[in-house]
C-alpha atoms as a PDB file:
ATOM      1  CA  UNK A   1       8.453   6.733  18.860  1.00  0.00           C
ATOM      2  CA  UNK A   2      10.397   3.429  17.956  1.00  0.00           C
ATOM      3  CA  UNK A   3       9.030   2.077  21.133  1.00  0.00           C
ATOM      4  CA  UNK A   4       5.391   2.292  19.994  1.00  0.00           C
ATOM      5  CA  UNK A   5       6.308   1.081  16.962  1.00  0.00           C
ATOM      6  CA  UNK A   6       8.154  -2.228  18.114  1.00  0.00           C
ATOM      7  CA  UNK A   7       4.007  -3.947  18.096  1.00  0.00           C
ATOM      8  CA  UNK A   8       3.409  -2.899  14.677  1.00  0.00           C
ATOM      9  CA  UNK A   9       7.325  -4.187  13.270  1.00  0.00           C
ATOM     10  CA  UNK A  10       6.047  -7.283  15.541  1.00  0.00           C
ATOM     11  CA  UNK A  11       2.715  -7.648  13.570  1.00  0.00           C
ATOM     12  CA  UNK A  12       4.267  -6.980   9.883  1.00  0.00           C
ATOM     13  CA  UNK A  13       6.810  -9.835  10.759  1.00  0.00           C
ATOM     14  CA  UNK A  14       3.920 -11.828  12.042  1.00  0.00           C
ATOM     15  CA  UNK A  15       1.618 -11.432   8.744  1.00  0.00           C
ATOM     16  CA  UNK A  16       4.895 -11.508   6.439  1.00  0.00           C
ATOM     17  CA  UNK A  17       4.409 -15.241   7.290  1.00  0.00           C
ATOM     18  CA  UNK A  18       1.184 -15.822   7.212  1.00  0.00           C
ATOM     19  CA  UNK A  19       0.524 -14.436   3.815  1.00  0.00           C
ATOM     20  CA  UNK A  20       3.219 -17.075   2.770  1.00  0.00           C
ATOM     21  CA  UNK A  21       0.133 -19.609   3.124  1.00  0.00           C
ATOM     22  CA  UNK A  22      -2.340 -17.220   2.344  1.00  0.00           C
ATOM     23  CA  UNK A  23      -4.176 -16.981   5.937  1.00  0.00           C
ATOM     24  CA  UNK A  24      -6.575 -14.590   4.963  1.00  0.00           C
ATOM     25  CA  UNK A  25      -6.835 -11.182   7.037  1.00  0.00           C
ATOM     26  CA  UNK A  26      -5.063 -10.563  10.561  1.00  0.00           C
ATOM     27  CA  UNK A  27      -7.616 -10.168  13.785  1.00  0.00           C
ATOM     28  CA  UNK A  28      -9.469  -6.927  13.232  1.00  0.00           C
ATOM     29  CA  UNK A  29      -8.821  -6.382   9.714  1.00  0.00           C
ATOM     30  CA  UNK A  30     -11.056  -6.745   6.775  1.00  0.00           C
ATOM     31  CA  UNK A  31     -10.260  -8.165   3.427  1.00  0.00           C
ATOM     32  CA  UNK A  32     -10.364  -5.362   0.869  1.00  0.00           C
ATOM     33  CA  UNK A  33      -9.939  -7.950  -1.837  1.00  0.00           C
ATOM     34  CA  UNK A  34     -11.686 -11.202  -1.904  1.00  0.00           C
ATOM     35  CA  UNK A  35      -9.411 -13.322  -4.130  1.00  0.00           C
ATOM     36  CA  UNK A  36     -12.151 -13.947  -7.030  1.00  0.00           C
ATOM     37  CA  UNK A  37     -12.916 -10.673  -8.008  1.00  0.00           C
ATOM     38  CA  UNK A  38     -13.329  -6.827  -8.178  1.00  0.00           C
ATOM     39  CA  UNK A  39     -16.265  -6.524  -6.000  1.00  0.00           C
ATOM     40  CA  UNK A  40     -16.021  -3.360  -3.154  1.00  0.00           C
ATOM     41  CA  UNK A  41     -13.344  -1.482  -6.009  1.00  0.00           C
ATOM     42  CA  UNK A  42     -14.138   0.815  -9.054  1.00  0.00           C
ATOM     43  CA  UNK A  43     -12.357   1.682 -12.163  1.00  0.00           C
ATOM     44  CA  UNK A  44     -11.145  -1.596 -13.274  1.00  0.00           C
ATOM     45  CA  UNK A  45     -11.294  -1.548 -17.034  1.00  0.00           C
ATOM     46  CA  UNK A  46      -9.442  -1.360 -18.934  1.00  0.00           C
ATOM     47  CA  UNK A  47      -6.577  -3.282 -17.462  1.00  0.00           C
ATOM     48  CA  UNK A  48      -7.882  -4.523 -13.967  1.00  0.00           C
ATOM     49  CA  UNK A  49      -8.731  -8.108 -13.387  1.00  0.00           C
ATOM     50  CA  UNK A  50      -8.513 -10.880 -10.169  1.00  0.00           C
ATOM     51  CA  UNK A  51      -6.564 -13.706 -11.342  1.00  0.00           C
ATOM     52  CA  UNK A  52      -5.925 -16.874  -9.379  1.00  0.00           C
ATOM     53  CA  UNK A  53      -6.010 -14.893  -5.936  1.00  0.00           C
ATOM     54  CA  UNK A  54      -4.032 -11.796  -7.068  1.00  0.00           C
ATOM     55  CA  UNK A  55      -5.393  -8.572  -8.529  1.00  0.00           C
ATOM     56  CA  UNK A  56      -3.261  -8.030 -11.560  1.00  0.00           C
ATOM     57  CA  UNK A  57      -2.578  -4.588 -14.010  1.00  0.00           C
ATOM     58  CA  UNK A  58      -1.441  -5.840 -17.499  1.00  0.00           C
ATOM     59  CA  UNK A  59      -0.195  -2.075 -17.980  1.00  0.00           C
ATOM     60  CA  UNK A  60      -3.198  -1.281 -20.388  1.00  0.00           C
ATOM     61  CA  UNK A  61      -2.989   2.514 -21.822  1.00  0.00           C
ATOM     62  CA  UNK A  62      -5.584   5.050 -20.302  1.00  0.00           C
ATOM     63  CA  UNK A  63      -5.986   2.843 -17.431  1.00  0.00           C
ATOM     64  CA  UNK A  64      -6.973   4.789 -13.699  1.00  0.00           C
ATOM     65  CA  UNK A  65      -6.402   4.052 -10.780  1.00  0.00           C
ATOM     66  CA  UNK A  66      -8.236   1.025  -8.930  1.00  0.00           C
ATOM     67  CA  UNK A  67     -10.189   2.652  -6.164  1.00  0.00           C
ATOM     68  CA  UNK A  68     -12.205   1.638  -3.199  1.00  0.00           C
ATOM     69  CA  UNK A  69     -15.793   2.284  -3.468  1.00  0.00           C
ATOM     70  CA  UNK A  70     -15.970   2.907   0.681  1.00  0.00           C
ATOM     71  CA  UNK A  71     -13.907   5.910   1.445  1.00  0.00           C
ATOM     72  CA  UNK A  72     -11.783   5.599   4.767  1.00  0.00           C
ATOM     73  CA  UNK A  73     -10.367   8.171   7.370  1.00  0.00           C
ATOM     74  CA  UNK A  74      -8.488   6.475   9.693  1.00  0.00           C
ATOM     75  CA  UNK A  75      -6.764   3.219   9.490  1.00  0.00           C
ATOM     76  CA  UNK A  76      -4.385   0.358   8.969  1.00  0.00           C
ATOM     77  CA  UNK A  77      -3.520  -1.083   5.530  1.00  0.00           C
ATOM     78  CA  UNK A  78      -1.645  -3.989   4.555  1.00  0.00           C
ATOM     79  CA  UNK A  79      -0.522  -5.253   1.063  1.00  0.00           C
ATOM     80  CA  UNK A  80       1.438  -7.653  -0.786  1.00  0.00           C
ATOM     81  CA  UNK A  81       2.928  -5.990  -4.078  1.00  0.00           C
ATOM     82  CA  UNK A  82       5.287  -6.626  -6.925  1.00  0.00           C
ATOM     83  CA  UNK A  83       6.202  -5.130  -9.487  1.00  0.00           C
ATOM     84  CA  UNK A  84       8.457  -5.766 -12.396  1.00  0.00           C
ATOM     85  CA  UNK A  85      12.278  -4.336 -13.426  1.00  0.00           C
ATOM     86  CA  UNK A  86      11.847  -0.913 -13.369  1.00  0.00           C
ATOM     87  CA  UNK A  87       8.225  -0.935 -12.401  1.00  0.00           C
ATOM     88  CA  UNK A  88       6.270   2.023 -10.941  1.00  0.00           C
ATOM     89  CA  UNK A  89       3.017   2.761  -8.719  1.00  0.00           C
ATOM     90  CA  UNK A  90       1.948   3.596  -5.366  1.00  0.00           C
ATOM     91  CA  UNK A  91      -0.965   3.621  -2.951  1.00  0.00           C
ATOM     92  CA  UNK A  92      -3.484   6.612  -2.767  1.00  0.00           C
ATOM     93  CA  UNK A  93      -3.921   7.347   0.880  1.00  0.00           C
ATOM     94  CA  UNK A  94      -7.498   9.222   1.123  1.00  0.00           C
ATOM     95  CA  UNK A  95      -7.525   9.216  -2.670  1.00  0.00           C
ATOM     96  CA  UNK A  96      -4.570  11.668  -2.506  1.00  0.00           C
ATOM     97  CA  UNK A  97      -0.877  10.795  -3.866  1.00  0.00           C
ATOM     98  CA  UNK A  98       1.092   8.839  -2.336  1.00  0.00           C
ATOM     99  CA  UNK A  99       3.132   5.991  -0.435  1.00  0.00           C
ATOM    100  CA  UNK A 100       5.469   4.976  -3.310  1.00  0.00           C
ATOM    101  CA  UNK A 101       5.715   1.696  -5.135  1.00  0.00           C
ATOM    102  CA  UNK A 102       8.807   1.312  -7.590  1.00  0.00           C
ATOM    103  CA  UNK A 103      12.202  -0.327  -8.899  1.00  0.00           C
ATOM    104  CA  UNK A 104      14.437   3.006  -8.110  1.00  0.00           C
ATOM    105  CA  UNK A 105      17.847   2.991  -5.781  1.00  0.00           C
ATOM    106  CA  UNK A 106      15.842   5.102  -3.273  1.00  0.00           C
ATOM    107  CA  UNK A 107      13.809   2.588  -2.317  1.00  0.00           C
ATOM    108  CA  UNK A 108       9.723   2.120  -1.912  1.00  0.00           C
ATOM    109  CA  UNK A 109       7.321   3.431   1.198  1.00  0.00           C
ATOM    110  CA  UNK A 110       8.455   7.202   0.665  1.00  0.00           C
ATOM    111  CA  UNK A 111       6.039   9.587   0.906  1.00  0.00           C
ATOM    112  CA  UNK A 112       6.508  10.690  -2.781  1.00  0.00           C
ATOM    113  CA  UNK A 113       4.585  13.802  -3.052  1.00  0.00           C
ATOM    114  CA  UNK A 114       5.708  14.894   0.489  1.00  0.00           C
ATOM    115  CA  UNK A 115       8.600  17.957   0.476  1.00  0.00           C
ATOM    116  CA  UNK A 116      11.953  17.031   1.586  1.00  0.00           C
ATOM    117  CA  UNK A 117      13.073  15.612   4.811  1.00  0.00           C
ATOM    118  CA  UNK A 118       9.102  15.222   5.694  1.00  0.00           C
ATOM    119  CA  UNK A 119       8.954  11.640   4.901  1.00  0.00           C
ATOM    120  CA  UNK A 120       9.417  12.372   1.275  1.00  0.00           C
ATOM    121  CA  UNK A 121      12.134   9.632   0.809  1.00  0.00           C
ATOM    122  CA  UNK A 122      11.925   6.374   3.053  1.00  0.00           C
ATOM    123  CA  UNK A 123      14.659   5.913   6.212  1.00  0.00           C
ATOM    124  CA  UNK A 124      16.148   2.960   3.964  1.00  0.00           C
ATOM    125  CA  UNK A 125      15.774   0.792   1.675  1.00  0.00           C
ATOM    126  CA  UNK A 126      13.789  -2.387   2.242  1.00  0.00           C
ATOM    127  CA  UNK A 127      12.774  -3.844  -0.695  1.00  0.00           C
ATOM    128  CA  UNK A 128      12.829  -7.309  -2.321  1.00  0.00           C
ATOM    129  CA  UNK A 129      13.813  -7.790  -5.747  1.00  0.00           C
ATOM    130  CA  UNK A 130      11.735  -6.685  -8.865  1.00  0.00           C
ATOM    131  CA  UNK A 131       9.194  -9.683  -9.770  1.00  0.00           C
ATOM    132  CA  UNK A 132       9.277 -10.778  -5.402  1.00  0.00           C
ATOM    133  CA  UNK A 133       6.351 -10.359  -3.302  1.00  0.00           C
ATOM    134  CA  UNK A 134       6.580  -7.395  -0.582  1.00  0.00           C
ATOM    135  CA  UNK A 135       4.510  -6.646   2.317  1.00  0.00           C
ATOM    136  CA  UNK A 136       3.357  -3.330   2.779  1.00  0.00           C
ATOM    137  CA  UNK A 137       2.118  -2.130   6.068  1.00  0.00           C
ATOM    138  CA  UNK A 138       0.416   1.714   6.158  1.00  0.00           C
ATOM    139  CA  UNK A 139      -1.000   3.478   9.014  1.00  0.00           C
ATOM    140  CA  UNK A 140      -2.679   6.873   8.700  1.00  0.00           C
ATOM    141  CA  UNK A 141      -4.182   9.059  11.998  1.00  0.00           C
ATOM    142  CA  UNK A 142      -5.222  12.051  10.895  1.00  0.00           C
ATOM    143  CA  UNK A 143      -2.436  13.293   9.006  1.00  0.00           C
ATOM    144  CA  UNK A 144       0.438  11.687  10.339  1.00  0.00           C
ATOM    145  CA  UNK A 145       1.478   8.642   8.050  1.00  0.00           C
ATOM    146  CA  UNK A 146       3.836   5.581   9.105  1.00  0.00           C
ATOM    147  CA  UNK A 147       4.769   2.829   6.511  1.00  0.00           C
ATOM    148  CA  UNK A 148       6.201  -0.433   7.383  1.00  0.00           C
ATOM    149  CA  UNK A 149       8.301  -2.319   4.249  1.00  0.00           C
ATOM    150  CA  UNK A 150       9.022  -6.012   5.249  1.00  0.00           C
ATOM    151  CA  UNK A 151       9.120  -5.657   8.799  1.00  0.00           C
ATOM    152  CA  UNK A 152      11.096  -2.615   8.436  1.00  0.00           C
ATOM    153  CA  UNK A 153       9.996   1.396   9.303  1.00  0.00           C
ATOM    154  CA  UNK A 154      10.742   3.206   6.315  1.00  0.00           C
ATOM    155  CA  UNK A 155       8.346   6.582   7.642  1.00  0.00           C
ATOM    156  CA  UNK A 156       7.743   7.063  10.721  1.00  0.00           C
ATOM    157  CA  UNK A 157       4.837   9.203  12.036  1.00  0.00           C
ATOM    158  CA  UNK A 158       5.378  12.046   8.561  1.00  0.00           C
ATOM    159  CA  UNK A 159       2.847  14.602   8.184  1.00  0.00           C
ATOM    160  CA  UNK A 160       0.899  13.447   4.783  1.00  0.00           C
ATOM    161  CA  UNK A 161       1.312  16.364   1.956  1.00  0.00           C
ATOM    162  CA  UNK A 162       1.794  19.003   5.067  1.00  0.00           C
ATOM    163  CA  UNK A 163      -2.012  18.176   6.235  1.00  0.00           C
ATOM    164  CA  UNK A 164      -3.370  19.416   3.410  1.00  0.00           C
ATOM    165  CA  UNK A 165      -6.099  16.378   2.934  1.00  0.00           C
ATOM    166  CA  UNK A 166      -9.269  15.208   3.210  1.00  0.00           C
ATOM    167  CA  UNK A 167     -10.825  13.390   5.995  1.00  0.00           C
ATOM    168  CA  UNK A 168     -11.876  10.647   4.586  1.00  0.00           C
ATOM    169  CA  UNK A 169     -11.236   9.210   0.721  1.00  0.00           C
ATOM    170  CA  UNK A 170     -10.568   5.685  -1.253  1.00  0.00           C
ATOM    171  CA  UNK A 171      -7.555   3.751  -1.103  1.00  0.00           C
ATOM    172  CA  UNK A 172      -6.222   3.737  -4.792  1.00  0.00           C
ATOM    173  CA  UNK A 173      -3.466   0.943  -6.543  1.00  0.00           C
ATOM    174  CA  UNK A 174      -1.848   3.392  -8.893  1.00  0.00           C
ATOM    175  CA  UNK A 175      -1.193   2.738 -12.335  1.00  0.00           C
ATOM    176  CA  UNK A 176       2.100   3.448 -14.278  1.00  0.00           C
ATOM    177  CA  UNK A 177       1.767   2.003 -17.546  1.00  0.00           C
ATOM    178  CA  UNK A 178       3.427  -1.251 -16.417  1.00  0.00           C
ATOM    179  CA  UNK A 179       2.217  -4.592 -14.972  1.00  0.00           C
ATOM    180  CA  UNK A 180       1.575  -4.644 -11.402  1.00  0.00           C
ATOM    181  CA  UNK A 181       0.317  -7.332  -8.675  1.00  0.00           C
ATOM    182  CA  UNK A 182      -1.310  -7.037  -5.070  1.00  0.00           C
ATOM    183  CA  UNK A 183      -2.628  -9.490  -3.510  1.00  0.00           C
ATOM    184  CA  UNK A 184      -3.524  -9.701   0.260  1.00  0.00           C
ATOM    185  CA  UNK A 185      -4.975  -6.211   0.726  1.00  0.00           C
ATOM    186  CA  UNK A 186      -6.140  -5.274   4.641  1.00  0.00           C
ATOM    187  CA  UNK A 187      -7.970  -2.923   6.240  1.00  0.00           C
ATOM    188  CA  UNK A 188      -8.600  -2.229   9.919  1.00  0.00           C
ATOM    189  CA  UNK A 189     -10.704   1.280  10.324  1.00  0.00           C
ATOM    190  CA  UNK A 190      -9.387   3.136  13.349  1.00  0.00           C
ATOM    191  CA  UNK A 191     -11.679   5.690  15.646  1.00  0.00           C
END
């Protein structure tokens, strides 16, 4: 399995610095975000807004989830994230719970909602400190679920919530009740 993996490490590493200089999307993918505003996503008040090239959560109360308006079935996803000291969220995959997002020892990319040993918690920890930018590479066939954290596999090919999901749904940014930040956000639909 590593050794199909070693292209999509490659690729992470690759876009890790490109998104330094803000390149726009990688061959193949589409921008799910266009920098200005909140065009293509739903449910952005209260709390969601696009600020100088970055969609930002200011951790408003009754907040939900910023969604896609397209639903997808297959795919890959990137995004940049960061979050602040102690900071929570995740990514919806199919509009389902999720690929985690937080400041916590275990680490982010886990599978949260997944049971034990089924990609529940990630293979290690990879990432950067609360308040840095991390890239967040996703890729979801069917069931089966890999996430890439900074050029590093943190699940590898897991069975999303034991199959039990929908063919096709929106990608959602979760919300917490704290600030969040994503910025860079890639799709590339897969047959």
């Amino acid at each position: 399995m590593k050794r199909i993996l070693l292209p999509v490490v490659f690729a992470c590493c690759c876009l890790l610095s490109a998104t330094a200089g803000e390149k726009g999307p990688p061959p193949g993918f589409t921008a799910l975000f266009n920098g200005k505003d909140l065009t293509g996503w739903k449910n952005a008040e209260p709390g969601w807004k696009a600020v100088d090239g970055v969609i930002h959560f200011d951790g408003a109360k009754d907040a939900k989830n910023l969604a896609t308006a397209k639903s997808y079935k297959n795919f890959e996803l990137y995004a940049d994230w960061k979050i602040d000291k102690g900071g929570d969220s995740g990514i919806y995959l199919r509009g389902k719970p999720q690929v985690q997002i937080w400041d916590n020892k275990e680490g982010s990319g886990g599978l949260y909602n997944n049971p034990p040993k089924s990609g529940q918690k990630p293979l290690l920890v990879a990432d950067k400190k609360p308040g840095e930018w991390n890239t967040m590479y996703v890729k979801m066939v069917g069931a089966k679920v890999t996430v890439v954290l900074n050029g590093k596999i943190v699940v590898d090919n897991a069975i999303f919530l034991e199959g039990k999901i929908p063919e096709e749904g929106p990608i959602e940014l979760q919300v917490h009740g704290n600030p969040l930040w994503f910025k860079n956000v890639y799709i590339h639909e897969l047959k």
